[in-house]
N, C-alpha and C. Protein backbone atom coordinates (compact mmCIF):
# COMPACT_ATOMS: atom_id res chain seq x y z
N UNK A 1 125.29 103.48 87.00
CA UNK A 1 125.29 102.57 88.14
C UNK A 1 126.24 101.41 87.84
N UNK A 2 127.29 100.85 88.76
CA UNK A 2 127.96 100.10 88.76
C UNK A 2 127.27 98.83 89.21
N UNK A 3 127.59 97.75 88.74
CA UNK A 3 127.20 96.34 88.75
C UNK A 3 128.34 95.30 89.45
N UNK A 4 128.04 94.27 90.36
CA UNK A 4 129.54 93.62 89.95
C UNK A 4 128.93 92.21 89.41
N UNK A 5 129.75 91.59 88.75
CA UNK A 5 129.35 90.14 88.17
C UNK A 5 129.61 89.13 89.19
N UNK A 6 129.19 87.96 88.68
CA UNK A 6 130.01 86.98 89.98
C UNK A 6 130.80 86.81 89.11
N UNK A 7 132.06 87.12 88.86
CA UNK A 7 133.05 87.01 88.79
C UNK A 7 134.26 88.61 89.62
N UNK A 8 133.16 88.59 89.92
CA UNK A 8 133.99 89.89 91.04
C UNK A 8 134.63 90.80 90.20
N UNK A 9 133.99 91.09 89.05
CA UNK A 9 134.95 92.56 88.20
C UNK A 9 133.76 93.21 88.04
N UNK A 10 133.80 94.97 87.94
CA UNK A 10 133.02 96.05 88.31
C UNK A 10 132.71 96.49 86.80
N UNK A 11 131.66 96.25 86.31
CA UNK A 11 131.06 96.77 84.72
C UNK A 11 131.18 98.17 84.69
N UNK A 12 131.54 98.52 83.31
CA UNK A 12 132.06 99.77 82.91
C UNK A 12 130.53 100.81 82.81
N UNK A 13 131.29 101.90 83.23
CA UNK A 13 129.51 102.69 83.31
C UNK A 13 130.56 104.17 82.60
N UNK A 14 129.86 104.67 81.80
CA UNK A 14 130.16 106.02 80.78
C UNK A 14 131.57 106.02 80.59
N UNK A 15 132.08 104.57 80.60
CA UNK A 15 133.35 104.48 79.83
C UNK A 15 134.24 104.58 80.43
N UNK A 16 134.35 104.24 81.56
CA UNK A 16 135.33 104.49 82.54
C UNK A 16 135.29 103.09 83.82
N UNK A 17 136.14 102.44 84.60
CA UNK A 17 136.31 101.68 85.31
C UNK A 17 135.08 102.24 86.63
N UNK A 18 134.28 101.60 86.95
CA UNK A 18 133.78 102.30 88.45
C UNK A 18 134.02 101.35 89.52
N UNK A 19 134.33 101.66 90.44
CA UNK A 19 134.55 100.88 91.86
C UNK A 19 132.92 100.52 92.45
N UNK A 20 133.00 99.75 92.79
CA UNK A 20 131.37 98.97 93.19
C UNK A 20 131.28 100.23 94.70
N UNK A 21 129.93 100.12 94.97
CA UNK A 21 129.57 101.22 95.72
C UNK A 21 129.68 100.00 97.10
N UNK A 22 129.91 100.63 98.12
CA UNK A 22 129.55 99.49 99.27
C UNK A 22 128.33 99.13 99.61
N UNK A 23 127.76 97.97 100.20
CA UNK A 23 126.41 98.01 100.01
C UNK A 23 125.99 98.48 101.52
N UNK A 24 125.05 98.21 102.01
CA UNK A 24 124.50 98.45 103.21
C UNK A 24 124.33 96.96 104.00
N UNK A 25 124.75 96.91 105.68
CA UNK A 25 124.93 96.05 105.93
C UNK A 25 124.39 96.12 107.41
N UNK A 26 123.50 94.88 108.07
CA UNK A 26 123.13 94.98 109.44
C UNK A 26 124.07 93.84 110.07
N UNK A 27 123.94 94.46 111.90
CA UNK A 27 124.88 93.00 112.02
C UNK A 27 124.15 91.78 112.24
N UNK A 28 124.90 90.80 112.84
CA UNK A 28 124.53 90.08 113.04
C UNK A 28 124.85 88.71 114.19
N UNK A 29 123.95 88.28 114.77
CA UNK A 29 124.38 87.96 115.91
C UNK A 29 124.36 86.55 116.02
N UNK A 30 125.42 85.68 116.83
CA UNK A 30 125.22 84.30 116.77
C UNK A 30 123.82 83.78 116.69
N UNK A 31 122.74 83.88 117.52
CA UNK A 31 121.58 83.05 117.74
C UNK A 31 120.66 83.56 116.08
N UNK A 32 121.10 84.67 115.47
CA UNK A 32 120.90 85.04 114.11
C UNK A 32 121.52 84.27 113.20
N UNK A 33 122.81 84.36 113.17
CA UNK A 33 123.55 82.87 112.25
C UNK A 33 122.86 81.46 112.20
N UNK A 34 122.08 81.17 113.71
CA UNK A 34 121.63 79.71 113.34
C UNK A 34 120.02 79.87 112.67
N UNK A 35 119.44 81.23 112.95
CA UNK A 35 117.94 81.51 112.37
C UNK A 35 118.00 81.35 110.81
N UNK A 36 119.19 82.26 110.58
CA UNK A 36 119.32 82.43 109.06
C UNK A 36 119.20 80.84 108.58
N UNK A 37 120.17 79.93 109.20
CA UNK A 37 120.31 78.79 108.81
C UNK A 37 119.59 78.05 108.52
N UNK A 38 118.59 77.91 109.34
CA UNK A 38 117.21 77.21 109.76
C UNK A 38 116.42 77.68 108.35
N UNK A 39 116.11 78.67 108.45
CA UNK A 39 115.27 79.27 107.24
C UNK A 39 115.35 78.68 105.96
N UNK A 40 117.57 78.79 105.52
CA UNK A 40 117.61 78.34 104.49
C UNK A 40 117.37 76.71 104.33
N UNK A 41 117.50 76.26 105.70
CA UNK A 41 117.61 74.60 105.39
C UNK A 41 115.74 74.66 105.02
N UNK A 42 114.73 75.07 105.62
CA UNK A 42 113.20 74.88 105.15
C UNK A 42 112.57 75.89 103.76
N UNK A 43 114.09 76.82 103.82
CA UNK A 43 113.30 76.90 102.03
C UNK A 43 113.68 75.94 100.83
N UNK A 44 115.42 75.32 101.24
CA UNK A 44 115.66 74.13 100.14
C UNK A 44 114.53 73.27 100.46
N UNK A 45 114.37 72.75 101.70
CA UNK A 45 113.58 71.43 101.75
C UNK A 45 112.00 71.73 100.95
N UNK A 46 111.69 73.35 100.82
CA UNK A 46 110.42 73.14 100.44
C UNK A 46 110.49 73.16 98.89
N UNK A 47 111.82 74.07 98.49
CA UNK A 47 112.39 73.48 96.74
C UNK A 47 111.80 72.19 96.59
N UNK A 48 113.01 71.46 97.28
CA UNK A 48 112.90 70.33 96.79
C UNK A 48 111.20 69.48 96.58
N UNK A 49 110.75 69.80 97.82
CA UNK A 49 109.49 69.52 97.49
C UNK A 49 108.38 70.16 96.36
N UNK A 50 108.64 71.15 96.20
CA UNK A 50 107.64 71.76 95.31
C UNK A 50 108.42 71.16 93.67
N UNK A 51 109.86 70.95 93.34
CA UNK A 51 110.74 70.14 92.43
C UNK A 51 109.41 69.06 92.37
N UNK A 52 109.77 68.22 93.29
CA UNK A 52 109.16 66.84 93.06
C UNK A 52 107.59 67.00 92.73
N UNK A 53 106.87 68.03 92.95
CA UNK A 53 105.78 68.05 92.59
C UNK A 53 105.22 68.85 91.06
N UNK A 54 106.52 69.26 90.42
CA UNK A 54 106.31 69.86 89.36
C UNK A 54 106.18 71.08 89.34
N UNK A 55 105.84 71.63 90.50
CA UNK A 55 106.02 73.32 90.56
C UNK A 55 107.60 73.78 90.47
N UNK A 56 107.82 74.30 89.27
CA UNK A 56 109.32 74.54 89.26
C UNK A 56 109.65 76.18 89.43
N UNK A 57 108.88 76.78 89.04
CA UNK A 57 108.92 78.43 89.26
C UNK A 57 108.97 78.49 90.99
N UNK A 58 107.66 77.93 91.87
CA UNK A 58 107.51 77.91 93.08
C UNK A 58 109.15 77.33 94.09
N UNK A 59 109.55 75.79 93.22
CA UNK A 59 110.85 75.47 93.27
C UNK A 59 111.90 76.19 93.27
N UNK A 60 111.92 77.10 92.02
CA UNK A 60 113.63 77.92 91.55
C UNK A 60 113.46 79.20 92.53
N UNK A 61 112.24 79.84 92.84
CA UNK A 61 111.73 81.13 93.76
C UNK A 61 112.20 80.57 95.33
N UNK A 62 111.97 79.57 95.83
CA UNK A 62 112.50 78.97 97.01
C UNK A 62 114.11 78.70 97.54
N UNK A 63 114.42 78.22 96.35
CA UNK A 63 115.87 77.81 95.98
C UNK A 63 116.20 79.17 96.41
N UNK A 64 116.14 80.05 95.40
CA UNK A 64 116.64 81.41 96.05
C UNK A 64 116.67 82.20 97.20
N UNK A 65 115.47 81.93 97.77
CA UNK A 65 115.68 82.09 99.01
C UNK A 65 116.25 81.27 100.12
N UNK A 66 116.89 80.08 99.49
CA UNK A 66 117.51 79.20 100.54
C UNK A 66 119.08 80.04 100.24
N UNK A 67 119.25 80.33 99.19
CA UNK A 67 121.05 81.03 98.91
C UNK A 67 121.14 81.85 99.53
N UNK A 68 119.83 83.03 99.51
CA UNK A 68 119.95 84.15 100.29
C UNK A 68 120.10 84.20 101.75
N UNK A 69 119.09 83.37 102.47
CA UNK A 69 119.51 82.96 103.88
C UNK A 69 120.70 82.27 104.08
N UNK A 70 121.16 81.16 103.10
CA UNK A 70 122.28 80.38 103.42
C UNK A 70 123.74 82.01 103.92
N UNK A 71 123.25 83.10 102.63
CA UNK A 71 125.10 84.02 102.59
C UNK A 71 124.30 84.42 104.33
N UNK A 72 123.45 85.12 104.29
CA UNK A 72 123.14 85.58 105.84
C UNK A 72 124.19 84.92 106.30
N UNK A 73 123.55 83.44 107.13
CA UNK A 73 124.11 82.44 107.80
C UNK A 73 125.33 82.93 107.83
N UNK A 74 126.15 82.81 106.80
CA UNK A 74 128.19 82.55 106.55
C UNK A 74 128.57 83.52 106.76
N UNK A 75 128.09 84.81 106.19
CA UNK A 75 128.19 85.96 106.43
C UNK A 75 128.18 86.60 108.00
N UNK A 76 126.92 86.37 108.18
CA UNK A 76 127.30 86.27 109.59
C UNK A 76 127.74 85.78 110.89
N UNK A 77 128.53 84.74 110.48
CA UNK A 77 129.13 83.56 110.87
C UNK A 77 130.31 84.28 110.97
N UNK A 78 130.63 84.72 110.04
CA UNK A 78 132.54 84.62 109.29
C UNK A 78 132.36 86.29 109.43
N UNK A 79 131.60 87.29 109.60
CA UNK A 79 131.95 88.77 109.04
C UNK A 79 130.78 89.45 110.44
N UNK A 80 130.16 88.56 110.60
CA UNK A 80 129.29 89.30 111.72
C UNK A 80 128.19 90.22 111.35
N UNK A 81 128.03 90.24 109.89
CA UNK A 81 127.19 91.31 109.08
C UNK A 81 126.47 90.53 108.42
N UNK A 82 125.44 90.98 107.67
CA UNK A 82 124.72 90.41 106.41
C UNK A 82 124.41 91.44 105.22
N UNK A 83 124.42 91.73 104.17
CA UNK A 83 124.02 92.64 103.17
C UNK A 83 122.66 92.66 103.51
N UNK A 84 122.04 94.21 103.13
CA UNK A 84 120.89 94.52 103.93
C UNK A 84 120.29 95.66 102.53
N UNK A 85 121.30 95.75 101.66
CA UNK A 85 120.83 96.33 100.63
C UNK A 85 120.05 95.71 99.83
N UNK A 86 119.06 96.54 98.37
CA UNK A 86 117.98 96.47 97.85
C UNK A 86 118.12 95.39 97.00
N UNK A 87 119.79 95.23 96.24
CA UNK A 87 120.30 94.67 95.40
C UNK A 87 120.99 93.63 95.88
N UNK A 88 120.58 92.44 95.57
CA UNK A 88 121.15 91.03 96.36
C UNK A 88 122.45 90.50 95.80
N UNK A 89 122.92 91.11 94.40
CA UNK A 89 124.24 90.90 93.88
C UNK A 89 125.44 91.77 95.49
N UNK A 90 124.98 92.51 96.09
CA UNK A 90 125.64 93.22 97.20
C UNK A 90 126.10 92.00 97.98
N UNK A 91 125.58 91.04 98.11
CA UNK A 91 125.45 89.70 99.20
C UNK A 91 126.94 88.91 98.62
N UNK A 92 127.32 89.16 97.32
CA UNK A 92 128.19 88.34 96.66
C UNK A 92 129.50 89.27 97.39
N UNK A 93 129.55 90.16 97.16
CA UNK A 93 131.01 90.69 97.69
C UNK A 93 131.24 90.83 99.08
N UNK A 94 130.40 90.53 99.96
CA UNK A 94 130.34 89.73 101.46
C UNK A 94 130.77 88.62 101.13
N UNK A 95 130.36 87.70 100.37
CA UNK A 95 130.61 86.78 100.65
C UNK A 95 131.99 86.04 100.35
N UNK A 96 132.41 86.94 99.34
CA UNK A 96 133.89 86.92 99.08
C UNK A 96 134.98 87.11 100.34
N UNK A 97 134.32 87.63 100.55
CA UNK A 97 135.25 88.52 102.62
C UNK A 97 135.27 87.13 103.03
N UNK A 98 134.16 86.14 103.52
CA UNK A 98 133.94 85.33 104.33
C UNK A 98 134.52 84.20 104.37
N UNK A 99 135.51 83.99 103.84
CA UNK A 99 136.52 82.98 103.66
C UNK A 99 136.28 82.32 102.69
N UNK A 100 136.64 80.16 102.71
CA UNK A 100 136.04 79.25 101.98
C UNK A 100 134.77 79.25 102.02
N UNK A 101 134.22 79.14 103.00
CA UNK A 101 132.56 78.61 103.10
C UNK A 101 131.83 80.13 102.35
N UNK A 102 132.37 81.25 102.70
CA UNK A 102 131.35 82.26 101.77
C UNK A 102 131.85 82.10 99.97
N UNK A 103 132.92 81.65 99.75
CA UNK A 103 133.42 81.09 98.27
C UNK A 103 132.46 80.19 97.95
N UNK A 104 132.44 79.43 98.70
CA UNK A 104 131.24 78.29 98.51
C UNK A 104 130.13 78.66 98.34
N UNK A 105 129.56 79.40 98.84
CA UNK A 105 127.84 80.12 99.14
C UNK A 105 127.95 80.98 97.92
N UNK A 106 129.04 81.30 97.50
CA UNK A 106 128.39 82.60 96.22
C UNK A 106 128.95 81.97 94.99
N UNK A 107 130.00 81.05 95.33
CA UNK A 107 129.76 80.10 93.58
C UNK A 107 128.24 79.67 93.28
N UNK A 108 127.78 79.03 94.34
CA UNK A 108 126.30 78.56 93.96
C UNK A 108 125.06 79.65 94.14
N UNK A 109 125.36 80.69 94.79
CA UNK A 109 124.44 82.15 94.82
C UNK A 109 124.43 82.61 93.13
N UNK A 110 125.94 82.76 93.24
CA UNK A 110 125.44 83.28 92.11
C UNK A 110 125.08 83.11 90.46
N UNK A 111 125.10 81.48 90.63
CA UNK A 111 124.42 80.98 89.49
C UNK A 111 122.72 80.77 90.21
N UNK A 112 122.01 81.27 91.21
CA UNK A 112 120.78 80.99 90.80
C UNK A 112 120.11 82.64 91.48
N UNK A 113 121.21 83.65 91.41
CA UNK A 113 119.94 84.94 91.99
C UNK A 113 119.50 85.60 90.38
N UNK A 114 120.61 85.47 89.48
CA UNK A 114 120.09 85.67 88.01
C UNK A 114 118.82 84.86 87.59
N UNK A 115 118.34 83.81 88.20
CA UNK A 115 116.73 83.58 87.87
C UNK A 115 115.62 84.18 88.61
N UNK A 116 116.13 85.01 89.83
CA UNK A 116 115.05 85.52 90.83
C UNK A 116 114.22 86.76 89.93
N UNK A 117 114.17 87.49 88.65
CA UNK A 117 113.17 88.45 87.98
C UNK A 117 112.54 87.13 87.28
N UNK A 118 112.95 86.32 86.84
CA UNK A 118 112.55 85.41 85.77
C UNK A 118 111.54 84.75 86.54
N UNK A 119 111.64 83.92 88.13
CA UNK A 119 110.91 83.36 88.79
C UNK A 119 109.98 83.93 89.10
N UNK A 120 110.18 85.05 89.59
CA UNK A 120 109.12 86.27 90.54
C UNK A 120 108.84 86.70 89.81
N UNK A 121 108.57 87.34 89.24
CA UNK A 121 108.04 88.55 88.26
C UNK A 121 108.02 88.27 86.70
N UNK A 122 108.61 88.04 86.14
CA UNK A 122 108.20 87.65 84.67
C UNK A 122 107.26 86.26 84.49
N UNK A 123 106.27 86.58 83.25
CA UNK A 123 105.34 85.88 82.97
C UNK A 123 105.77 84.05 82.41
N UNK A 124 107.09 83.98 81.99
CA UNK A 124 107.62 83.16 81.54
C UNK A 124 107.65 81.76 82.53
N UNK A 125 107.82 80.34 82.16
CA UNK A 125 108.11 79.11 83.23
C UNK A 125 109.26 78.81 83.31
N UNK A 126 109.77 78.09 83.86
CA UNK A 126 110.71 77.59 84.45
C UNK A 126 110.93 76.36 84.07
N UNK A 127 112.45 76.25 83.02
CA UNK A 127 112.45 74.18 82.22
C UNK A 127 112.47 73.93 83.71
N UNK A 128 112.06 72.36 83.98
CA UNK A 128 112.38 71.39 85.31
C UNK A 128 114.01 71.26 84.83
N UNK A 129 114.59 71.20 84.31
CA UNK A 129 116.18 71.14 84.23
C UNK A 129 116.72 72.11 85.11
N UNK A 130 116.37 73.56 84.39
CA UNK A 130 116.92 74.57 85.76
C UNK A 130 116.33 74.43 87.04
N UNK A 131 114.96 73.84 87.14
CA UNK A 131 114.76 74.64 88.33
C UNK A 131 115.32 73.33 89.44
N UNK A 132 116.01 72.15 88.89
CA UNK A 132 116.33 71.26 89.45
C UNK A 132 118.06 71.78 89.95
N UNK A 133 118.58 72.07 88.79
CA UNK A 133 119.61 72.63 89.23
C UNK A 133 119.84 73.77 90.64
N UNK A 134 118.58 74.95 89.88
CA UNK A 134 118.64 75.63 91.18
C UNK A 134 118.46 75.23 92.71
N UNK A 135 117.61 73.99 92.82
CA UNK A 135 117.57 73.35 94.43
C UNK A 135 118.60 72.71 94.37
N UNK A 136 119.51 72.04 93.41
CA UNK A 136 120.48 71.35 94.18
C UNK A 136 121.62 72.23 94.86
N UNK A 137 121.60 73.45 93.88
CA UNK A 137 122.43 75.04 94.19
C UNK A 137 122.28 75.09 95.75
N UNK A 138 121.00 75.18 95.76
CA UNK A 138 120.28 75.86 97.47
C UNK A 138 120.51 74.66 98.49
N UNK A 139 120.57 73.09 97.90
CA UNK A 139 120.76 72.42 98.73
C UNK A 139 122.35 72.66 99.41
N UNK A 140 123.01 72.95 98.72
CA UNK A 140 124.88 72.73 98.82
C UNK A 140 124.83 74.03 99.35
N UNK A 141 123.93 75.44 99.12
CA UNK A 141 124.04 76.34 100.19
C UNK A 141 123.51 76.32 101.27
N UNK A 142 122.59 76.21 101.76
CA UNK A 142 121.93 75.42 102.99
C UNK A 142 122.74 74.25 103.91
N UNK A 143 123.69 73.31 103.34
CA UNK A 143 124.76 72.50 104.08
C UNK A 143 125.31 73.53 104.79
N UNK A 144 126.12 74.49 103.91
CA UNK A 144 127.23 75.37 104.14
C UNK A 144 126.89 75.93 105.51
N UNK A 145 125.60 76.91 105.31
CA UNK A 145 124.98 77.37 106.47
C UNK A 145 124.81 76.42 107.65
N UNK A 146 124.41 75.37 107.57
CA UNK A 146 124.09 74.37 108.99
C UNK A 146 125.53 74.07 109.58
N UNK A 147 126.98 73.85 108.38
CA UNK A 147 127.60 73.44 109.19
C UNK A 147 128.36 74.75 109.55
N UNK A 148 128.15 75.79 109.09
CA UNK A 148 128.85 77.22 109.55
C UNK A 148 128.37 77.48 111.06
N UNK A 149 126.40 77.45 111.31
CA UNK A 149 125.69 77.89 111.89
C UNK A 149 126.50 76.40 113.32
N UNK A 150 126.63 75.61 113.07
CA UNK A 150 126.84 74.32 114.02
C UNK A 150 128.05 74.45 114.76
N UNK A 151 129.38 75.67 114.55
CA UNK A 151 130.35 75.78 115.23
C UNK A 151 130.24 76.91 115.20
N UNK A 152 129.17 78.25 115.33
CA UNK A 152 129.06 79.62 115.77
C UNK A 152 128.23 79.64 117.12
N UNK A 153 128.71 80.10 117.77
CA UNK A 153 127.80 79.67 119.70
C UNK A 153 128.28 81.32 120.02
């Protein structure tokens, strides 16, 4: 199985170069661009809140879902699609398509979907250092989306 990094190069699988598989993609429709948006702006805001209250796993798990709605948003803003596949690294090479603002959304995507097994599913916590980082991630993706979602009609 091929991987891609955020750095947009395709990991070697049985020794040989593999081309990333395409992912699966639904479309997506203006009054959808501003839903997505909405979503991500009330999962940063609830980061941030659960941040300030010391829940940082609940925090960095939110955060992520503000990135994920934020690529929606741009994605379907800028490409009319959203990645719809199992694997959310798929969302990064959309978002590469999507001009500046999806550059923007997956510099900060993809420094915080590498904590989404760690948040969700592993038994381990979360330093308040990262999980502060990760809402400010989701905050600067969540902008992106409002002001993408604010000139898509």
């Amino acid at each position: 199985m091929t991987a891609v990094s955020c750095t947009g190069s395709a990991s070697m699988s049985s020794g040989r170069c593999a081309v990333p598989k395409p992912g699966r993609t639904r479309p997506v429709s203006a009054a959808q661009v501003g839903a997505y948006a909405a979503k991500a702006q009330e999962f940063a805001e609830a980061a941030a809140s659960d941040l300030a209250a010391g829940r940082n796993i609940a925090a960095t798990s939110l955060a992520i879902h503000a990135g994920i709605n934020s690529a929606d948003a741009v994605c379907g803003a800028r490409l009319g699609k959203r990645a719809a596949g199992e694997d959310h690294d798929q969302v990064l090479t959309l978002l590469r398509q999507a001009g500046p603002d999806g550059t923007e959304v997956e510099r900060e995507l993809c420094r915080i979907l590498p904590l989404k097994a760690k948040s969700e599913y592993e038994p381990d916590g979360i330093a308040p250092s990262v999980a502060a980082k990760a809402v400010e991630r989701a905050q600067r993706c969540a902008a992106v989306a409002r002001r993408v979602a604010s000139t898509t009609r």
